[in-house]
N, C-alpha and C. Protein backbone atom coordinates (compact mmCIF):
# COMPACT_ATOMS: atom_id res chain seq x y z
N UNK A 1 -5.51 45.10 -48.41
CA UNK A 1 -5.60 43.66 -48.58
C UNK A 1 -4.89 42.95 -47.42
N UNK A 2 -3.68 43.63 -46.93
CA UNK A 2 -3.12 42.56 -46.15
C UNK A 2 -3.49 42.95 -44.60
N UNK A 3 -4.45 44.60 -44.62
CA UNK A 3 -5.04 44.62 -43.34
C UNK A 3 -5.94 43.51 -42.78
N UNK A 4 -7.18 43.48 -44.25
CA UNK A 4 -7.91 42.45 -44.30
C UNK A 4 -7.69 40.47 -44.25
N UNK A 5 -6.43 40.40 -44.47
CA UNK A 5 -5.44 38.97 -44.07
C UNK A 5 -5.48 38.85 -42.70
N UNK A 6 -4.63 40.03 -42.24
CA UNK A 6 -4.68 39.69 -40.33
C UNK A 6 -5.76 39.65 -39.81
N UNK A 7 -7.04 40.41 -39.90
CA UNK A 7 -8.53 40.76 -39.44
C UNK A 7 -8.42 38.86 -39.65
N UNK A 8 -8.63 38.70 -40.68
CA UNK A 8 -9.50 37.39 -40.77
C UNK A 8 -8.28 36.29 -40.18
N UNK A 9 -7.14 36.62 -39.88
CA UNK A 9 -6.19 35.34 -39.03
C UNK A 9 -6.69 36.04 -37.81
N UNK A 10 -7.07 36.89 -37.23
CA UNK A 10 -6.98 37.50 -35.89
C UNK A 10 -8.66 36.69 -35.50
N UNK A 11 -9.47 36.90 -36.48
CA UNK A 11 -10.55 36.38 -36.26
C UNK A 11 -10.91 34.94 -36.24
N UNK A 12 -10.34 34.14 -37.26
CA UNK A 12 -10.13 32.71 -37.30
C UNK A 12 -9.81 32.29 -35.94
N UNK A 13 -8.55 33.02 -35.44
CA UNK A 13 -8.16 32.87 -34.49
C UNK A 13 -9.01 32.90 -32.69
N UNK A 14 -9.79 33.91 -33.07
CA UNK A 14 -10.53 34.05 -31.86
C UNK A 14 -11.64 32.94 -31.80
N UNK A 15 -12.29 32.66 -33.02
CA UNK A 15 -12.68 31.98 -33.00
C UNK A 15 -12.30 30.59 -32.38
N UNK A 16 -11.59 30.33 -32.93
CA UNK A 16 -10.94 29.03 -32.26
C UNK A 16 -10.95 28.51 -30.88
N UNK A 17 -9.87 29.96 -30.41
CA UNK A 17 -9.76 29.99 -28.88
C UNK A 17 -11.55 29.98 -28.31
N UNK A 18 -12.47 30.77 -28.84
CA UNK A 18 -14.11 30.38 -28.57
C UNK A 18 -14.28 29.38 -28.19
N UNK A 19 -13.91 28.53 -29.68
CA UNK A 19 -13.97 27.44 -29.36
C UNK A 19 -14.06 25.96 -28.53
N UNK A 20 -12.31 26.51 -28.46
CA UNK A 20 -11.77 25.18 -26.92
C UNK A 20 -12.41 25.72 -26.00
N UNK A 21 -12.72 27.15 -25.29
CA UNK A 21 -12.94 27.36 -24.33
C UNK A 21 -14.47 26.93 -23.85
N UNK A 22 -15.16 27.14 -25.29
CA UNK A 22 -16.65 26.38 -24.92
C UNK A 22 -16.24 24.82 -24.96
N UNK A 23 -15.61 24.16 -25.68
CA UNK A 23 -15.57 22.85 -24.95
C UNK A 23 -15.27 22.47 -23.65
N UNK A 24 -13.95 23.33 -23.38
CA UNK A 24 -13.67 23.14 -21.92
C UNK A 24 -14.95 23.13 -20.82
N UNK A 25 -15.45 24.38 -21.51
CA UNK A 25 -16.27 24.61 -19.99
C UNK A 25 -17.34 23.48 -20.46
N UNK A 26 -18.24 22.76 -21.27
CA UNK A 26 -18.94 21.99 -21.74
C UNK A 26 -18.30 20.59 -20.91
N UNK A 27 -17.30 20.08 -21.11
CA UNK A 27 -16.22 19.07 -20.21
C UNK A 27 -16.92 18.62 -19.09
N UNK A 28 -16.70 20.36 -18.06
CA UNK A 28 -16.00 20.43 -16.83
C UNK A 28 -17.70 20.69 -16.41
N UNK A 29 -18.48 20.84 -17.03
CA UNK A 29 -20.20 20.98 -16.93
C UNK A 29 -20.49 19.72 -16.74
N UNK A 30 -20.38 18.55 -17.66
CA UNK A 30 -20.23 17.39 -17.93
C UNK A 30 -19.24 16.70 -16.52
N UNK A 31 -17.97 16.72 -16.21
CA UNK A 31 -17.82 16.19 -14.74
C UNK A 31 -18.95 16.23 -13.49
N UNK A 32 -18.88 17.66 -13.46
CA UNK A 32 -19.96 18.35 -12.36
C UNK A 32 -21.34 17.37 -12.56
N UNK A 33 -22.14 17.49 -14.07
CA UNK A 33 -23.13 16.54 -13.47
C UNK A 33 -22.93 15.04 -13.54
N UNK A 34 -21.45 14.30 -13.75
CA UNK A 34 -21.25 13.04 -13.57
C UNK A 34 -21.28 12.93 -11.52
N UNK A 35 -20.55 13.78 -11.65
CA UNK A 35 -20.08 13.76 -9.90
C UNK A 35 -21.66 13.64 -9.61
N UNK A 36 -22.51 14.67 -9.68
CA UNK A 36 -23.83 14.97 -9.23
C UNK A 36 -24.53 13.49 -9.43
N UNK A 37 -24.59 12.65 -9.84
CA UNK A 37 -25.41 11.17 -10.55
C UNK A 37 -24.61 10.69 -8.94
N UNK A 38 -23.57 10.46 -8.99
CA UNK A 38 -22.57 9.72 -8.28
C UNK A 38 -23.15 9.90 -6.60
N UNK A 39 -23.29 11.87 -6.44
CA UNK A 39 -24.21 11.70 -5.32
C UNK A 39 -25.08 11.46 -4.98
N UNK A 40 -26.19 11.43 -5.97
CA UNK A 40 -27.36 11.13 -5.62
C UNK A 40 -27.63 9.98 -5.18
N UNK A 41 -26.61 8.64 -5.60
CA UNK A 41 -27.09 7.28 -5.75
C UNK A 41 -26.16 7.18 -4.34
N UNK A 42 -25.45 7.70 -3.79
CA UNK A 42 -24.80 7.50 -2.50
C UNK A 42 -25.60 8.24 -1.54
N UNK A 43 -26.30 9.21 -1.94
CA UNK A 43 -27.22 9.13 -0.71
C UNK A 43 -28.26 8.36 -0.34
N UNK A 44 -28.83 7.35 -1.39
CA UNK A 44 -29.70 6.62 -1.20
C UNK A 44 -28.90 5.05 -0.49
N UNK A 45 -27.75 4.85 -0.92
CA UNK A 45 -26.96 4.13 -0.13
C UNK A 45 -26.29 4.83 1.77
N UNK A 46 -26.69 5.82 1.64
CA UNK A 46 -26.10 6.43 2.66
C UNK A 46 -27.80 6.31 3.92
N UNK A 47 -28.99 6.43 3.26
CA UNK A 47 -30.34 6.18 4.16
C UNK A 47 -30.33 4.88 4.27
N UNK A 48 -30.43 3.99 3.43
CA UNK A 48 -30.16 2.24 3.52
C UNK A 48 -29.69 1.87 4.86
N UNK A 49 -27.96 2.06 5.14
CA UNK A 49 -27.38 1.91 5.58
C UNK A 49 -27.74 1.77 7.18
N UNK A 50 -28.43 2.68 7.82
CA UNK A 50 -28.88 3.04 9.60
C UNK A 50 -30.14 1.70 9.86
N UNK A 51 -30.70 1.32 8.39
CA UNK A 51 -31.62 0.17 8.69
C UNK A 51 -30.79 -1.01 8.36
N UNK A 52 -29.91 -1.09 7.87
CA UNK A 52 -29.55 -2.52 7.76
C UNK A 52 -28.68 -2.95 8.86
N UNK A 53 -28.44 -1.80 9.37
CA UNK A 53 -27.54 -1.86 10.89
C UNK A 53 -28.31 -2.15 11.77
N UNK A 54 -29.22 -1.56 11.92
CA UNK A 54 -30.59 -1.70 13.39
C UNK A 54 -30.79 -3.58 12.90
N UNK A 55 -31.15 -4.00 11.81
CA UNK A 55 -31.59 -5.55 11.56
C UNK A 55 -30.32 -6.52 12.11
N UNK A 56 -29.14 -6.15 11.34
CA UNK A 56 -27.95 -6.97 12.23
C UNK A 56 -27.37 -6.09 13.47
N UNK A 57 -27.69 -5.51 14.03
CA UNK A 57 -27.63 -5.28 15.53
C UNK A 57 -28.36 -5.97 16.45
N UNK A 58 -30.01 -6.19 15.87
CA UNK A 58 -30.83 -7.46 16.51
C UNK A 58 -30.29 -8.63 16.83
N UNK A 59 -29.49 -9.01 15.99
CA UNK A 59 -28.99 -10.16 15.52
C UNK A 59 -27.46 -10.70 16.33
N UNK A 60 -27.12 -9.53 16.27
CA UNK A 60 -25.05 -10.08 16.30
C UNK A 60 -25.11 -8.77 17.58
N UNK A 61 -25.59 -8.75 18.56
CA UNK A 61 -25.00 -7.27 19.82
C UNK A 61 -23.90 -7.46 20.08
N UNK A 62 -23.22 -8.26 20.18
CA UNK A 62 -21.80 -8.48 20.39
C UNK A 62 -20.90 -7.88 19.51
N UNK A 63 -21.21 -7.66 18.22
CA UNK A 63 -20.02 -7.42 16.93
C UNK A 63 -20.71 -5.67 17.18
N UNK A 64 -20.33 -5.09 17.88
CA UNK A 64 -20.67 -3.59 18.21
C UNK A 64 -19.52 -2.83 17.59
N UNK A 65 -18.24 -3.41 17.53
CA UNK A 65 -16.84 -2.44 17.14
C UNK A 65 -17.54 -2.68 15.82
N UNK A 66 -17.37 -3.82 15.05
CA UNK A 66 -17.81 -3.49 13.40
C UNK A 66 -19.19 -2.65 12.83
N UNK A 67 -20.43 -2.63 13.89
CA UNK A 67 -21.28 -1.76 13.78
C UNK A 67 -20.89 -0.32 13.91
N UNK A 68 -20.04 -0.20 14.85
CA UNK A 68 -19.86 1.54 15.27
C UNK A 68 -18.94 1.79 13.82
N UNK A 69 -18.02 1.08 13.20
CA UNK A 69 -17.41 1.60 12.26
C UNK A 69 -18.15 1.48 11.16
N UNK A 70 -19.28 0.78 10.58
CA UNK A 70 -19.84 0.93 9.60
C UNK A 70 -20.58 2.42 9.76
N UNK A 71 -21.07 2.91 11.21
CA UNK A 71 -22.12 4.05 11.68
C UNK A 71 -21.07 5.10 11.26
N UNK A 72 -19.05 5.37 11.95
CA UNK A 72 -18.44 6.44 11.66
C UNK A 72 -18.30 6.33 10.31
N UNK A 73 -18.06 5.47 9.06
CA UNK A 73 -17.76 5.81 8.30
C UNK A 73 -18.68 5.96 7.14
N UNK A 74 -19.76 6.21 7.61
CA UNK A 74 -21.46 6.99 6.48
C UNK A 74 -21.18 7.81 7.26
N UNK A 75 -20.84 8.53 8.64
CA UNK A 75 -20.54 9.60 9.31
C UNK A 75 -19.97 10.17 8.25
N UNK A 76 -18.65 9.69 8.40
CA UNK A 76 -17.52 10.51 7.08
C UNK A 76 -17.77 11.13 5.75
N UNK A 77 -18.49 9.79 5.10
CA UNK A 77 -18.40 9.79 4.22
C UNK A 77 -19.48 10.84 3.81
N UNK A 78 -20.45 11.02 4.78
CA UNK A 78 -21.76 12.25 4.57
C UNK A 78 -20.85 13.64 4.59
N UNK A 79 -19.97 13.34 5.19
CA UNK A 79 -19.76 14.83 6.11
C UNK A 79 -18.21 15.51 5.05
N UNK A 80 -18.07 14.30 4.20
CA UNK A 80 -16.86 14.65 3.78
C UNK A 80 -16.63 15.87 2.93
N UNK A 81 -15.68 16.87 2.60
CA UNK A 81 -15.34 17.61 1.82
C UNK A 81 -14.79 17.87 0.56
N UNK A 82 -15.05 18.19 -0.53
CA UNK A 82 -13.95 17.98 -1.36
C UNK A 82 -13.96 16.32 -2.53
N UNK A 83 -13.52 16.52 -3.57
CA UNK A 83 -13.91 15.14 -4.36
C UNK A 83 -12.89 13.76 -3.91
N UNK A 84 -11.50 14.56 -3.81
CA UNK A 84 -10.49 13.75 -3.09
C UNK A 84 -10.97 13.00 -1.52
N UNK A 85 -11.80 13.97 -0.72
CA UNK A 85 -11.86 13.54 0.61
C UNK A 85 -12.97 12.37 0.43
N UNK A 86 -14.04 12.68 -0.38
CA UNK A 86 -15.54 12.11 -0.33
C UNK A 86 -14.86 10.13 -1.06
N UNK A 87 -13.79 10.62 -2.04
CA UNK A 87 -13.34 9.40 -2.49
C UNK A 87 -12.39 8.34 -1.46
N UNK A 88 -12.14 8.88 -0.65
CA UNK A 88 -11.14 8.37 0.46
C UNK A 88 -12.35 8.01 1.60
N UNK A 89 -13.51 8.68 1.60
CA UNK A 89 -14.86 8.33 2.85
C UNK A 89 -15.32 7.14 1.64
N UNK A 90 -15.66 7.17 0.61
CA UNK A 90 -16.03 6.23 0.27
C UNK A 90 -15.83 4.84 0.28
N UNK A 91 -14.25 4.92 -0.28
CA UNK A 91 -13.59 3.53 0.08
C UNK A 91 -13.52 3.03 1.56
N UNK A 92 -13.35 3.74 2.48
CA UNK A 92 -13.80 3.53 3.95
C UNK A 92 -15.17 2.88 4.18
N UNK A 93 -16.09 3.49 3.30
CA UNK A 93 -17.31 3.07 3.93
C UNK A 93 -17.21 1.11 3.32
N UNK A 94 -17.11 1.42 1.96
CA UNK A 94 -17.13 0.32 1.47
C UNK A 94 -16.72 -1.09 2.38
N UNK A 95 -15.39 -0.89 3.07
CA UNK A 95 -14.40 -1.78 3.62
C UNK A 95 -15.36 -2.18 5.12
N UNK A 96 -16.45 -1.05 4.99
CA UNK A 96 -17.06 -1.18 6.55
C UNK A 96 -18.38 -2.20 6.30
N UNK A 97 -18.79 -1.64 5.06
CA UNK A 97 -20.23 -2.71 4.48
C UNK A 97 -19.57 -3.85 4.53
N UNK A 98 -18.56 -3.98 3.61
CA UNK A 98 -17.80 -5.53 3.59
C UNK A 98 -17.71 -6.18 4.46
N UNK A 99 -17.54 -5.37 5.93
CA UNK A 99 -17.45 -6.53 6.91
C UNK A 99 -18.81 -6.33 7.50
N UNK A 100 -19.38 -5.67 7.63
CA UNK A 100 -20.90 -6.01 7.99
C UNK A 100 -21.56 -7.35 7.25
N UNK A 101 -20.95 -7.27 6.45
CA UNK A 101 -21.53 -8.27 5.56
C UNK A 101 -21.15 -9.48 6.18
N UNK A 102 -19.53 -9.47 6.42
CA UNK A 102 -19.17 -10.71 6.88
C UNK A 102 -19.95 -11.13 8.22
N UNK A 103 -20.18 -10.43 8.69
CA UNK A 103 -20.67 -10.58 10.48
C UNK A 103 -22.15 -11.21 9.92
N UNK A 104 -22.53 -10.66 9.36
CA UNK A 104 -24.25 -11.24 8.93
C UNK A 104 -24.16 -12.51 8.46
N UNK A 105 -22.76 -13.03 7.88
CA UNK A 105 -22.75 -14.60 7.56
C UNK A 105 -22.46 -15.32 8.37
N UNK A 106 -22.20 -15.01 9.36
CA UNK A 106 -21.69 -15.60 10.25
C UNK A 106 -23.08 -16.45 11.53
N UNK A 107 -24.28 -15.23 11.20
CA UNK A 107 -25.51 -15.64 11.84
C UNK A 107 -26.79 -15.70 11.17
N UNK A 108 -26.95 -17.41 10.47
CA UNK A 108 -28.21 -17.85 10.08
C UNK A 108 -29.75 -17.14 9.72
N UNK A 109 -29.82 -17.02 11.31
CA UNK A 109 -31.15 -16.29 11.50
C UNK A 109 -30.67 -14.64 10.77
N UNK A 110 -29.99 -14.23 10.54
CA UNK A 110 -30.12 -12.27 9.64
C UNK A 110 -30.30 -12.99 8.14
N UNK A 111 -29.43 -13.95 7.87
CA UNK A 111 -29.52 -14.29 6.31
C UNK A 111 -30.96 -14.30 5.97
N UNK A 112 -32.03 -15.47 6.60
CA UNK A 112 -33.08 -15.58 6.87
C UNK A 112 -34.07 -14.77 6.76
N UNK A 113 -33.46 -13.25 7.39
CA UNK A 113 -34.57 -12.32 7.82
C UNK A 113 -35.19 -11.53 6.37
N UNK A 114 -36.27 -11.48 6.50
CA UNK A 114 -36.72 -11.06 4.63
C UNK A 114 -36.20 -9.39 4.73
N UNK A 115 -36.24 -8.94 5.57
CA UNK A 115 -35.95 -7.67 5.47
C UNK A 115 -34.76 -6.90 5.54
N UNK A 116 -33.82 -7.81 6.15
CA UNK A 116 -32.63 -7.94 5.71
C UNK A 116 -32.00 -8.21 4.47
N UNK A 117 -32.34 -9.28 3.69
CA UNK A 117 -32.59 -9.66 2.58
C UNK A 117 -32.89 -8.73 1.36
N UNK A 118 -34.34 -7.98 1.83
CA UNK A 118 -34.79 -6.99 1.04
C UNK A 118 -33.21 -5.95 0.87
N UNK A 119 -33.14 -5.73 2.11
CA UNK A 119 -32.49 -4.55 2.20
C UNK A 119 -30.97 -5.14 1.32
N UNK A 120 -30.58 -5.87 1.68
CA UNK A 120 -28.65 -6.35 1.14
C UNK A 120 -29.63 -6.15 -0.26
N UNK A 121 -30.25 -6.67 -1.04
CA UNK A 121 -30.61 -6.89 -2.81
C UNK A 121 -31.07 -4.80 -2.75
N UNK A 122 -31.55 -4.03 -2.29
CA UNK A 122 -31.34 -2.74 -2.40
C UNK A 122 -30.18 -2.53 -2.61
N UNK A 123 -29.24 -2.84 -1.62
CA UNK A 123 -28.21 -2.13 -1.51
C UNK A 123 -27.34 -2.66 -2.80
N UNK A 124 -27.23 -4.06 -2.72
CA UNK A 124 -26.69 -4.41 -4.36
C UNK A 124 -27.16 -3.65 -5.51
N UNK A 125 -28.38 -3.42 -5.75
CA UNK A 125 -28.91 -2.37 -6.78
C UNK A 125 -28.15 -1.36 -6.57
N UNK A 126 -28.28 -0.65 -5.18
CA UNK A 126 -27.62 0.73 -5.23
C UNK A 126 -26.13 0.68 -6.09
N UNK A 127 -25.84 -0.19 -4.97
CA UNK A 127 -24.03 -0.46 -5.70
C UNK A 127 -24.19 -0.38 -7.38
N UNK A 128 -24.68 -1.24 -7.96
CA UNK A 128 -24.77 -1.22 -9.56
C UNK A 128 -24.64 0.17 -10.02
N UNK A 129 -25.93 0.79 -9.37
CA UNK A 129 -26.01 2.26 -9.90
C UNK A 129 -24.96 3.32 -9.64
N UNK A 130 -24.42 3.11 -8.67
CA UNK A 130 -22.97 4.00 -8.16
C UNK A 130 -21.99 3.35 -9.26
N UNK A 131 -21.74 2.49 -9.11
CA UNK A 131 -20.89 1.87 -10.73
C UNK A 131 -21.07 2.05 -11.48
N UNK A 132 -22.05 2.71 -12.05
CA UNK A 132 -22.63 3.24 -13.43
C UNK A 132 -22.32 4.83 -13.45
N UNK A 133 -22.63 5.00 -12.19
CA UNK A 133 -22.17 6.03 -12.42
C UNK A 133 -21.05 7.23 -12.29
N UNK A 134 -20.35 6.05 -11.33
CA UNK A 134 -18.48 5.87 -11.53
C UNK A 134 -17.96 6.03 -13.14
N UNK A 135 -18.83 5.03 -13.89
CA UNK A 135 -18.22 5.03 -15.33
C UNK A 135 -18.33 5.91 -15.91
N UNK A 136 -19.59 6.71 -15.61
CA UNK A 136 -20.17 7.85 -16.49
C UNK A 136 -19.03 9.12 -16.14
N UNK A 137 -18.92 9.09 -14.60
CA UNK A 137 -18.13 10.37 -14.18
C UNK A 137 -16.52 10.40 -14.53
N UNK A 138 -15.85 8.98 -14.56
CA UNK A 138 -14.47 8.79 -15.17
C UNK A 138 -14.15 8.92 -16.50
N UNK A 139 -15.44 8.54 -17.19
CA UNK A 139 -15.40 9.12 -18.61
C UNK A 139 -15.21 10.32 -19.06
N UNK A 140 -16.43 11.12 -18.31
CA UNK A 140 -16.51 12.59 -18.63
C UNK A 140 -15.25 13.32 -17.90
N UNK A 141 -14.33 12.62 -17.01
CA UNK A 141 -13.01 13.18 -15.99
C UNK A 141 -12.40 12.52 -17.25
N UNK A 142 -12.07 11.88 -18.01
CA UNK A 142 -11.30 11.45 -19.15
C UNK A 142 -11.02 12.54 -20.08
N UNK A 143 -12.92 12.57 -21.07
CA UNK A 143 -12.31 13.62 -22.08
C UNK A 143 -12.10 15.57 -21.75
N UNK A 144 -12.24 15.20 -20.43
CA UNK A 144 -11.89 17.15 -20.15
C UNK A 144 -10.27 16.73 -19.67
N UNK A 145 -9.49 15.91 -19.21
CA UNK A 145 -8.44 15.69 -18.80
C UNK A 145 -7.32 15.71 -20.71
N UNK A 146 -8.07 15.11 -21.13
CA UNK A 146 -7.39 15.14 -22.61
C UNK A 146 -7.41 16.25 -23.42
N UNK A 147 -8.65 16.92 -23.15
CA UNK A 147 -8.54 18.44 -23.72
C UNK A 147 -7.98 19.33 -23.06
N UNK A 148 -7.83 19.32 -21.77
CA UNK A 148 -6.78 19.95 -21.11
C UNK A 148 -5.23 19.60 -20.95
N UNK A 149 -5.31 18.28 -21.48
CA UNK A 149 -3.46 17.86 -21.82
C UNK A 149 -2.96 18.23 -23.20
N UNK A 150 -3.76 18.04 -24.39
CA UNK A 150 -3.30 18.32 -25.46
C UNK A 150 -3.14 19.86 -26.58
N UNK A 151 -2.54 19.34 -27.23
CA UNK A 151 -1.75 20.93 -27.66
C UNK A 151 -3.08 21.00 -28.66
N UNK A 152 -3.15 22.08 -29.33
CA UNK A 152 -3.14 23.47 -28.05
C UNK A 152 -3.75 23.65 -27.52
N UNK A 153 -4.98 23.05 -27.37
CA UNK A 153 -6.31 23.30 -26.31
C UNK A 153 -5.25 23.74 -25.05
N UNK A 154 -4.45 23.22 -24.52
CA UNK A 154 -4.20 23.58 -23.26
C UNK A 154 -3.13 24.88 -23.00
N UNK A 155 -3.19 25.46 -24.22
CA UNK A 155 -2.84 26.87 -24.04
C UNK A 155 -3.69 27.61 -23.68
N UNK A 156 -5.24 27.10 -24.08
CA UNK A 156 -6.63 27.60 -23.76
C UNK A 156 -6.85 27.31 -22.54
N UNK A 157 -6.87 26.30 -21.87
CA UNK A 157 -6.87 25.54 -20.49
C UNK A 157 -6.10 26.40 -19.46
N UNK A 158 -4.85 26.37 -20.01
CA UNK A 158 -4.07 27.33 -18.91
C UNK A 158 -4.48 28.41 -18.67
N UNK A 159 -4.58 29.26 -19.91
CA UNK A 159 -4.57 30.30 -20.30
C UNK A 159 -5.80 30.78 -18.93
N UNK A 160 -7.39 30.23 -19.40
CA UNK A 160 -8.38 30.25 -18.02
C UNK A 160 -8.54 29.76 -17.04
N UNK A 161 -7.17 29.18 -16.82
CA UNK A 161 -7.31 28.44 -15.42
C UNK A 161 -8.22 27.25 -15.32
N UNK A 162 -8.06 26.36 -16.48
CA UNK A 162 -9.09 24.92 -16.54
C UNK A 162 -7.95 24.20 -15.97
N UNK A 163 -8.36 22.93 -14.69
CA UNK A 163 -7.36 22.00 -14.05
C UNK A 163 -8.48 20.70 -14.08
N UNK A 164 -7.63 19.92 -14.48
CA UNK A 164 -7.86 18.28 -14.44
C UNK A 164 -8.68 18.01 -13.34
N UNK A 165 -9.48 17.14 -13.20
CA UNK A 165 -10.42 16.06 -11.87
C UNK A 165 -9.51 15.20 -12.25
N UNK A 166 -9.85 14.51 -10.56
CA UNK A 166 -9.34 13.54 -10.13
C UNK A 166 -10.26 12.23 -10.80
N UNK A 167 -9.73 10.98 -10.78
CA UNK A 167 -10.88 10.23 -11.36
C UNK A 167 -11.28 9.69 -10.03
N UNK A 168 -12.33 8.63 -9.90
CA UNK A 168 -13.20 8.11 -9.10
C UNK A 168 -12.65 6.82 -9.23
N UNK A 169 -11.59 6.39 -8.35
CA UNK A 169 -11.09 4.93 -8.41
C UNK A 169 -10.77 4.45 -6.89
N UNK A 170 -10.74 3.01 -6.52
CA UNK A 170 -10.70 2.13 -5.62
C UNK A 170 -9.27 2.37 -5.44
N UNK A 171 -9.28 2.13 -4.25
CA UNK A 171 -8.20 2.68 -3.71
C UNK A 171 -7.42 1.31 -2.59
N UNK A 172 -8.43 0.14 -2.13
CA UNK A 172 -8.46 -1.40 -1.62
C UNK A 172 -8.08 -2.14 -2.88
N UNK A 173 -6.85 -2.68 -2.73
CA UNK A 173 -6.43 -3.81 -3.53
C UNK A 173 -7.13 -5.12 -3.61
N UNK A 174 -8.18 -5.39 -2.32
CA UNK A 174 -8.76 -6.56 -2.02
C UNK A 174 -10.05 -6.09 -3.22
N UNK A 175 -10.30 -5.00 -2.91
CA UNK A 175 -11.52 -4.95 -4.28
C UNK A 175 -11.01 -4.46 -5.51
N UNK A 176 -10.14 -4.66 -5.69
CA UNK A 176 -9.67 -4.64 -7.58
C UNK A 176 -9.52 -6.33 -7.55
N UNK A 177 -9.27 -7.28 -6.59
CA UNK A 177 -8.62 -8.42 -6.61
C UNK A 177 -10.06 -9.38 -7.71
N UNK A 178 -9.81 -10.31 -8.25
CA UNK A 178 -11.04 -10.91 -8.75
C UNK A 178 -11.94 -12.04 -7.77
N UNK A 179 -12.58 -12.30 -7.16
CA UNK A 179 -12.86 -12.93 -6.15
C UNK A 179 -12.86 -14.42 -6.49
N UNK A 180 -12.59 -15.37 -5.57
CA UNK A 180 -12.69 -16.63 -5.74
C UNK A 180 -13.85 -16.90 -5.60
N UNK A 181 -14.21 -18.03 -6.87
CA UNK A 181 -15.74 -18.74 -6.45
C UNK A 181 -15.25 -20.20 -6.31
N UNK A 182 -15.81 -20.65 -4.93
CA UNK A 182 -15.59 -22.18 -5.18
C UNK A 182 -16.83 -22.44 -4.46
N UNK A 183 -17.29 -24.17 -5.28
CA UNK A 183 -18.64 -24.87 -5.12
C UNK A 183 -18.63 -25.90 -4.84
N UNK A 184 -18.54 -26.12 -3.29
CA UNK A 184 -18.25 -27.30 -2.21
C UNK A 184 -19.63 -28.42 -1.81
């Protein structure tokens, strides 16, 4: 009888550990294809990008330093390594659109241009969809971060070598800032 006690705590038990460990890996499946959403919609922001440059290059030849840095940093950000590195090319690129942007307000005739136009309302779409799917991937970096912090799952965690993601956050204080609208 009391062989049959331990069998079934030994087994309860394995079970268990089954358990967390299929959640874990279910989690960390779940990051992987959040990250994966996240790339896809940055590469379509990443082809965008070489045409909306050629339209305000027509436009502004002079603002060449802010063009070459919008060109190195889709360089980077293509070429980058790693979830930490690709998040550090990202915010780079961002800071580089931003001022592309500014340079294009600055000259009438690009605002004007429909294809320019076309292209900035793409790229706003894109953006949406990368934000969506920022949320999706910080979420799913949420609940594998909690099953890997809390007791005891993370005796299970350790135990196979499960480690936390990083989340997908802004790293420019100017874009956490809330923007001013004023109507002159």
């Amino acid at each position: 009888m009391t062989a049959l006690i331990i069998i079934a705590v030994v087994l309860a038990l394995l079970f268990f550990v089954i358990g967390i460990y299929n959640r874990l890996v279910r989690l960390r499946t779940n990051v992987s294809e959040a990250w994966s959403g996240i790339d896809v919609q940055l590469k379509k922001r990443y082809d965008l990008i070489p045409n909306l440059i050629e339209t305000v290059k027509g436009y502004a030849t002079h603002e060449r330093e802010t063009l070459e840095s919008v060109t190195k940093a889709r360089t980077a950000a293509i070429n980058a390594k790693g979830l930490e590195n690709q998040v550090a090319a990202e915010n780079q690129l961002n800071r580089a659109i931003s001022s592309l942007f500014a340079v294009a307000e600055q000259y009438p005739e690009i605002k004007s241009n429909t294809n320019f136009l076309q292209m900035q309302q793409d790229l706003s779409s894109i953006e949406n969809d990368i934000e969506r799917s920022r949320r999706y991937y910080n979420g799913s970096v949420r609940d594998q971060n909690v099953l890997i912090d809390s007791f005891p799952s993370n005796l299970v965690a350790n135990a196979f070598g499960f480690v936390k993601s990083p989340f997908f956050e802004l790293d420019a204080a100017s874009e956490r800032a809330v923007p001013k609208v004023s109507f002159k």
